[in-house]
Protein backbone atom coordinates (compact mmCIF):
# COMPACT_ATOMS: atom_id res chain seq x y z
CA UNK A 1 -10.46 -3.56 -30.97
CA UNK A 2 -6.89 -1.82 -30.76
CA UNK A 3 -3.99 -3.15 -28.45
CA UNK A 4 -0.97 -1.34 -27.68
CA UNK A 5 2.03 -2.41 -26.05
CA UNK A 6 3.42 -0.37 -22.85
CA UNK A 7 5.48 -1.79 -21.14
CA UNK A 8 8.02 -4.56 -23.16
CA UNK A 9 10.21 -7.56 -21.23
CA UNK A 10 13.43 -4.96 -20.31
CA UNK A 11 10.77 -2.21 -19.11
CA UNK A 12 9.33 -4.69 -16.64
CA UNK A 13 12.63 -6.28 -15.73
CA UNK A 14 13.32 -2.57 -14.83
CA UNK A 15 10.16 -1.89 -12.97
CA UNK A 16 11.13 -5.17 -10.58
CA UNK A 17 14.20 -4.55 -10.18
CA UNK A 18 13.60 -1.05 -9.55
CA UNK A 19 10.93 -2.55 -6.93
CA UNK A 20 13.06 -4.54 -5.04
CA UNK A 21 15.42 -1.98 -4.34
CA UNK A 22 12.39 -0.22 -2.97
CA UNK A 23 11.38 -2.77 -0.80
CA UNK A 24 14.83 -3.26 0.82
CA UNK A 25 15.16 0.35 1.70
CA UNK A 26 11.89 0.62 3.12
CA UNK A 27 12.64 -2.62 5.01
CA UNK A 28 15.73 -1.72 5.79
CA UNK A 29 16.97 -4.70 4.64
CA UNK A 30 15.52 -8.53 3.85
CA UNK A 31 15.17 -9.04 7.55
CA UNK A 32 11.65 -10.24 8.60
CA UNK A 33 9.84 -9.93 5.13
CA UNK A 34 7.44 -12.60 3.37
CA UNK A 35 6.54 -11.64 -0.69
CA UNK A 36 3.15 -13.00 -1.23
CA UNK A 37 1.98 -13.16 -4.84
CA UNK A 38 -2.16 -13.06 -5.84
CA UNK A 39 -2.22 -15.58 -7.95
CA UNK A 40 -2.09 -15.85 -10.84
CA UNK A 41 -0.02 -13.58 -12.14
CA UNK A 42 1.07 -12.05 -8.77
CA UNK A 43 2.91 -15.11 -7.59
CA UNK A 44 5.61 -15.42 -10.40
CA UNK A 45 6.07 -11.02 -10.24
CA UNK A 46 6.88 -12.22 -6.48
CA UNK A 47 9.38 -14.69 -7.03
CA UNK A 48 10.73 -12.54 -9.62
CA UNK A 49 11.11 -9.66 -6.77
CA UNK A 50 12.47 -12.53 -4.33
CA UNK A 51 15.02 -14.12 -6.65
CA UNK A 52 16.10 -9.78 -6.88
CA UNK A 53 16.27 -8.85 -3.37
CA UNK A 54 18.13 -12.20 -2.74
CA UNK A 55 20.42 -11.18 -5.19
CA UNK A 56 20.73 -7.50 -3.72
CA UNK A 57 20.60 -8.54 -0.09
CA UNK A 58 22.09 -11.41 -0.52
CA UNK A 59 19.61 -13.38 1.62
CA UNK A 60 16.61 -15.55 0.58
CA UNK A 61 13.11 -13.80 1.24
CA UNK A 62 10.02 -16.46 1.85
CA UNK A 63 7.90 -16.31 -1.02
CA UNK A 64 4.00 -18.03 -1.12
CA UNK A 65 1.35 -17.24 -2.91
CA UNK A 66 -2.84 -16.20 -1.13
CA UNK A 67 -5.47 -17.05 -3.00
CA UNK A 68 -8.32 -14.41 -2.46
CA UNK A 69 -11.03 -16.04 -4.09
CA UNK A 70 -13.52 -16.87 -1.93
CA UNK A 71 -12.91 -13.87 0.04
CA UNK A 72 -13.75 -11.66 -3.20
CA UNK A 73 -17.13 -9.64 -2.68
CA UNK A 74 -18.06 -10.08 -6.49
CA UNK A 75 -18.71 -13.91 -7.13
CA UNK A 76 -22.37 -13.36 -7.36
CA UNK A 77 -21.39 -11.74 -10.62
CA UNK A 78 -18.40 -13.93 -11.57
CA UNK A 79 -19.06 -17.15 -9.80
CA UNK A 80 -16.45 -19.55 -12.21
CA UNK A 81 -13.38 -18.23 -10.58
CA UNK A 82 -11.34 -21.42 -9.66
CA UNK A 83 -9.80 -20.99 -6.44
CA UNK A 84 -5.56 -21.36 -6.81
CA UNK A 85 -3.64 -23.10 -3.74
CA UNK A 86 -2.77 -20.70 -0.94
CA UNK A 87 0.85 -21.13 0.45
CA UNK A 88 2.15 -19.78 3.26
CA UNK A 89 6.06 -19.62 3.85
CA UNK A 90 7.00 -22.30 6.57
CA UNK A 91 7.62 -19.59 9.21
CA UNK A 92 4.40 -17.95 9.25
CA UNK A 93 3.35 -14.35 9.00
CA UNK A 94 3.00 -13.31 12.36
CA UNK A 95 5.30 -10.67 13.17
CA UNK A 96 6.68 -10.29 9.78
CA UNK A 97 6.47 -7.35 6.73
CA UNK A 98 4.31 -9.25 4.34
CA UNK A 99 4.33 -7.63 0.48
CA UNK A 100 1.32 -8.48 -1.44
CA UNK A 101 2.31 -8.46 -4.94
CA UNK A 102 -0.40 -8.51 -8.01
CA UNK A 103 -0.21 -7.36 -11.31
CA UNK A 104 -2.69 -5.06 -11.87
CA UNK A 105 -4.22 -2.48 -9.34
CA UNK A 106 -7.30 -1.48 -10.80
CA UNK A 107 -10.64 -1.32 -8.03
CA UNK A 108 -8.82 -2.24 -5.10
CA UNK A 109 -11.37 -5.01 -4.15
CA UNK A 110 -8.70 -7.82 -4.95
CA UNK A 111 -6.70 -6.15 -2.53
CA UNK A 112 -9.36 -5.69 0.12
CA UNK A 113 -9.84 -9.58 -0.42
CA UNK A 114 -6.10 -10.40 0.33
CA UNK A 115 -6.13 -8.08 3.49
CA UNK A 116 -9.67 -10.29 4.84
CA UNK A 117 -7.95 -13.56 3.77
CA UNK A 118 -4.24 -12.20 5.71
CA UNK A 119 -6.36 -11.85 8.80
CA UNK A 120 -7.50 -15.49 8.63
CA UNK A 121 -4.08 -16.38 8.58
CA UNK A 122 -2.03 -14.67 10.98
CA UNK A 123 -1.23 -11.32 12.65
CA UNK A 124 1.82 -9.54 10.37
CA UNK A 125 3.86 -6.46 11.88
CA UNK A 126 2.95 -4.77 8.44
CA UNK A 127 1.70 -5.27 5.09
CA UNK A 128 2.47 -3.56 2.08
CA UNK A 129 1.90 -4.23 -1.55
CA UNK A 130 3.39 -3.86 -4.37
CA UNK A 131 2.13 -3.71 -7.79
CA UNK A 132 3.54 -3.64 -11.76
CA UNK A 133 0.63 -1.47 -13.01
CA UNK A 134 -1.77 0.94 -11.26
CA UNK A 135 -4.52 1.61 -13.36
CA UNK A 136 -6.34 4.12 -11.21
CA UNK A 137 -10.30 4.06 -10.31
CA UNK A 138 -10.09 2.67 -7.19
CA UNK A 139 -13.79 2.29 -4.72
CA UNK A 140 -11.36 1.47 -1.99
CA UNK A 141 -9.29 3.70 0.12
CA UNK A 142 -6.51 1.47 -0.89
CA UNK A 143 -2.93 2.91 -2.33
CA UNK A 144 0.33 0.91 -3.39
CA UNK A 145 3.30 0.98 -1.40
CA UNK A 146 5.85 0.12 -5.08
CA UNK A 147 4.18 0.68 -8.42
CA UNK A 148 6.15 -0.61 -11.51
CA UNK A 149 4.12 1.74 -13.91
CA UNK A 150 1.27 4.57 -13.30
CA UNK A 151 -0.78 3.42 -16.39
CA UNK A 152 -3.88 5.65 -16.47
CA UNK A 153 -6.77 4.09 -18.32
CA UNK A 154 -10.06 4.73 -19.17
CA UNK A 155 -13.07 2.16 -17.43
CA UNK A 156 -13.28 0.77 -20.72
CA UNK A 157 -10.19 -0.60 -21.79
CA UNK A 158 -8.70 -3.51 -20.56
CA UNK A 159 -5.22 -3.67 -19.10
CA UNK A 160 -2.92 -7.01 -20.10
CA UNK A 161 -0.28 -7.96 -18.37
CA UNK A 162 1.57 -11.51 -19.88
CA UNK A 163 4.69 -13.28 -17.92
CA UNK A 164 6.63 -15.66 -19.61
CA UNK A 165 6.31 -18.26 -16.95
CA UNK A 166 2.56 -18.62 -17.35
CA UNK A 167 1.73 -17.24 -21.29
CA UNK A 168 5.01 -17.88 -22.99
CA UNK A 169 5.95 -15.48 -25.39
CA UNK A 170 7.81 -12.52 -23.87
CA UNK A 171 7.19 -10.29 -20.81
CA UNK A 172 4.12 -7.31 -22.19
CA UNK A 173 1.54 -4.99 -20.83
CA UNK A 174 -0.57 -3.72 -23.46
CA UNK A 175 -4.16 -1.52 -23.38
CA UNK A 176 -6.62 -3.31 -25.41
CA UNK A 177 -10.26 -1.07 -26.30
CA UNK A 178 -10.76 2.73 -25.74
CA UNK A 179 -9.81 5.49 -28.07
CA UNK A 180 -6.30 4.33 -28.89
């Protein structure tokens, strides 16, 4: 099975940075907004954006991470998943512009997950989310606010995204399978 690299360590450093700069503008500044990551890879992509717009804005955002698990509408066909901790910034998310950041938007079902499990938590002013890759072939009317990279793919290939703080190695999205 082929794998080819896309997108290397600077090309992702870009794609956040060029992210976060999104985010502030459509925020109109750091005021009010919560980044929360979808574990696993989600969470450290948000404190990457975070540890950016503080830098930029020059004010800390609140950064957690929401576990979607058990809100996911396929664990009759994956049932191992093991549920990650779900943490919530200190001051809440009512009333605030929550990003949901993940690493790959592919179905939208993870998303639709995150949105049920938001709604257990609290009552935001907005949510948005922002994702490195969109893969395309959605089944849910759902669309990214920031994309990193517009990565079309066929069904069969698999899209890989590997962070340093949880693989090692360097930052890389390859394609593994299909044509290539």
């Amino acid at each position: 099975m082929s794998t080819r690299a896309v997108l290397n360590d600077a090309d992702i450093a870009r794609a956040l940075t060029r992210i976060a700069h999104e985010i502030l503008e459509s925020n109109k500044g750091s005021d009010g907004l919560i980044l929360l990551g979808i574990p696993t890879r989600g969470v450290t992509l948000a404190q990457r954006l975070s540890a950016l717009i503080e830098r930029f804005a020059g004010q800390a955002v609140p950064t957690g991470s929401l576990d979607v698990t058990m809100y996911r509408d396929d664990l009759a066909k994956h049932p191992t998943r093991t549920p990650r901790p779900t943490q919530i910034p200190a001051c809440g998310i009512d009333g605030k512009v929550v990003v949901l950041v993940d690493d790959v938007l592919f179905s939208g079902r993870s998303i639709r997950a995150a949105l049920d499990a938001l709604n257990d938590i609290g009552r935001p002013a907005a949510v948005r989310l922002a994702i490195l890759v969109d893969r395309g072939h959605r089944e849910l009317p759902i669309r990214p606010d920031f994309v990193g990279k517009n990565l079309p793919s066929s069904r069969t290939e698999r899209v890989n995204v590997r962070v340093t703080e949880v693989d090692g190695g360097a930052d890389e999205v390859s394609i593994e399978g299909g044509d290539a």
